[in-house]
Structures are given as structure tokens and as C-alpha cells.
Protein backbone atom coordinates (compact mmCIF):
# COMPACT_ATOMS: atom_id res chain seq x y z
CA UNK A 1 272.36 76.81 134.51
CA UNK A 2 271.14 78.52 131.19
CA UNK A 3 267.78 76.52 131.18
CA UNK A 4 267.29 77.50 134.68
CA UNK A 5 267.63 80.90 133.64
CA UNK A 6 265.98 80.95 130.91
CA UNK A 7 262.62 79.54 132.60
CA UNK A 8 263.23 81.91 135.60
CA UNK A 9 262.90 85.10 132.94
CA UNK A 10 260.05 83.14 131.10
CA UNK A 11 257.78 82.38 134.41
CA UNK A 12 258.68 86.14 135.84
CA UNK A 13 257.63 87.55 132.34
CA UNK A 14 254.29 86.31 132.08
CA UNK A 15 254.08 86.98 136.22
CA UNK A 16 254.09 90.07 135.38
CA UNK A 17 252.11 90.44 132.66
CA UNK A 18 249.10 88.25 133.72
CA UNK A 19 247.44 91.81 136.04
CA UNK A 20 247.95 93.69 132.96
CA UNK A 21 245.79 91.51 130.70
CA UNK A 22 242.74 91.07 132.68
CA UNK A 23 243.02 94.56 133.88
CA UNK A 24 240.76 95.93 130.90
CA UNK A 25 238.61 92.92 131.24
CA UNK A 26 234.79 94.06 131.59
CA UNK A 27 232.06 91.37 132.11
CA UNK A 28 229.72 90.38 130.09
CA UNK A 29 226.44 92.91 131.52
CA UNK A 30 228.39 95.97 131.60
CA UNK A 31 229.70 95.52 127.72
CA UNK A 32 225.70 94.58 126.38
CA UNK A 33 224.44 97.94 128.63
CA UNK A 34 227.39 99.89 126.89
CA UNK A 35 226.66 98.61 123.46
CA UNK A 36 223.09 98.97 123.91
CA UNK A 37 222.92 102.21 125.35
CA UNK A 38 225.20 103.51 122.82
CA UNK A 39 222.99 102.04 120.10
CA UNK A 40 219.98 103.68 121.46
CA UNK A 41 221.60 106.98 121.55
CA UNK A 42 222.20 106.62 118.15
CA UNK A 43 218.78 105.61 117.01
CA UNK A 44 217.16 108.37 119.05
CA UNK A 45 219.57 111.16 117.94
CA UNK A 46 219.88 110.01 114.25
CA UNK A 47 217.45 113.16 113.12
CA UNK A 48 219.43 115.33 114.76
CA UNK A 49 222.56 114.78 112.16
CA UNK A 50 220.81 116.21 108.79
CA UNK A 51 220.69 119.92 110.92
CA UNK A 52 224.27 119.09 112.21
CA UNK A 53 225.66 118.51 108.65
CA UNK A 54 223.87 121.81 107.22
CA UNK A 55 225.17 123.74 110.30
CA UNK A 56 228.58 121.83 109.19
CA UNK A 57 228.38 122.75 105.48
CA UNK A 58 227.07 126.34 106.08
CA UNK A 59 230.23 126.84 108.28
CA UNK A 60 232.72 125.97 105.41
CA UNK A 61 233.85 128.82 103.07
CA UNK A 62 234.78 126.94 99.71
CA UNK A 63 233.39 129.46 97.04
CA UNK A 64 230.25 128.15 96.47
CA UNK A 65 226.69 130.35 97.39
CA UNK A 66 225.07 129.55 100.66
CA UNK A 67 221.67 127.43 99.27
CA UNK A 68 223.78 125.17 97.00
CA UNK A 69 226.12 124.28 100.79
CA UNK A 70 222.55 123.84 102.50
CA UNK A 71 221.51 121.42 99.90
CA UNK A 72 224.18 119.65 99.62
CA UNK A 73 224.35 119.68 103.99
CA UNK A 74 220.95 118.52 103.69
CA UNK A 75 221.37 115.59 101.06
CA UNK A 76 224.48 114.56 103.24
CA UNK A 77 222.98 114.44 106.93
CA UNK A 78 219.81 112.50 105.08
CA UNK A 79 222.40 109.85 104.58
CA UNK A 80 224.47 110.42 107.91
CA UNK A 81 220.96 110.13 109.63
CA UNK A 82 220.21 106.45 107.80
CA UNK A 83 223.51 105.25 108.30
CA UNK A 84 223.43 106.38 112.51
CA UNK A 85 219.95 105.11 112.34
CA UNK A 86 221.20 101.83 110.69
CA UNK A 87 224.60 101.39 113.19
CA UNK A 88 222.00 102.18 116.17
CA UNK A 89 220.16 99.62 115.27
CA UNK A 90 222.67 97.11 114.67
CA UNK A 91 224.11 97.74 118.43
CA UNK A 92 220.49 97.36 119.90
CA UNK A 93 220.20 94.10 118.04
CA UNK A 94 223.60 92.32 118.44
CA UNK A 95 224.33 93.83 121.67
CA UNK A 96 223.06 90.62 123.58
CA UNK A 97 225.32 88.05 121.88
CA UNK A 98 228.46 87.39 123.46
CA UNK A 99 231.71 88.05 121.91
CA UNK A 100 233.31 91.66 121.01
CA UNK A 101 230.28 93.92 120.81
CA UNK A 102 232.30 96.19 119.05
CA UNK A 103 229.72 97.39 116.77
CA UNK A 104 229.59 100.16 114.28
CA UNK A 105 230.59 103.00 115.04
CA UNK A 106 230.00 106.61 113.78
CA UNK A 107 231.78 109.88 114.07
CA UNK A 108 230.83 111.34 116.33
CA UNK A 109 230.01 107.96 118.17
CA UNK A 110 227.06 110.23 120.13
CA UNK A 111 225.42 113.39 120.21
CA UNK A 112 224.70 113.26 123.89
């Protein structure tokens, strides 16, 4: 009588949890057009982060004069831009391989 109850709680277990774990399950095209697209966003948008940094920097009030927070905005987005620029590229490139086309991601993960 345990076994039998024991199975019946196993098989209604994963019953119920077979819907929930293909429910997030997105094919193959739709992942490689997200991955992709979000890697071209990147590449196309990765000058736009060295004026977002300065505009970022210039906000900040931490005691220091105005052109030495530009500079150091500017020498900052340089290497936000490469590293978007880089992470864009990467997406573009492995986006067509199957598996978890993750990728790298960024923060913000798009400007648009």
C-alpha cells in the first residue's frame, strides 16, 4: 500500500510539473533572431556610450571640478564603447550555434 502511494505522488508530481518546464521553451529561430538582434543593437549603438558615461559622470557631485569628471567620463565610455562593441559582436557571431545563446551581456543590455 505504501509503494502504491508512493508512485501515485511520484507520477502526479512530475504530471504536474512537465507544462511548467517546457512552458519557457523558445525554439531554436526565435532565440538566434533575439541574440542577434540584440548583438546588432549593441554594435550599432556602442558610440553612443562614451557621451552616455560623460553625461553620467557630469551628473555625479563627488568634489572634484567639472573637466577632470568629463575626462575621466570620457576615458570610461571609450572603454564601455569597446567592450559593447566587443559583446555585440560576440552575439552576432555565436548567435547561430545552437545551445544557450546567452551571450554577453552589458548594462544597460540596449540603448534602444
Amino acid at each position: 500500500m505504501r509503494a502504491k502511494l508512493v508512485l501515485g505522488c511520484t507520477l502526479m508530481m512530475l504530471i504536474s510539473l512537465y507544462p511548467c518546464v517546457h512552458a519557457s521553451d523558445i525554439g531554436y529561430f526565435e532565440r538566434l533572431g533575439q541574440t542577434f538582434t540584440r548583438g546588432f543593437k549593441n554594435v550599432i549603438s556602442s558610440p553612443y556610450e562614451i557621451p552616455y558615461t560623460i553625461n553620467r559622470y557630469d551628473k555625479t557631485d563627488d568634489g572634484n571640478p567639472r573637466g577632470f569628471r568629463n575626462i575621466a567620463g570620457f576615458f570610461d565610455g571609450s572603454f564601455r564603447m569597446l567592450t559593447r562593441l566587443g559583446c555585440g559582436a560576440w552575439d552576432m557571431a555565436w548567435a547561430l550555434i545552437p545551445g544557450d545563446q546567452e551571450g554577453l551581456k552589458v548594462n544597460p543590455e540596449t540603448f534602444f
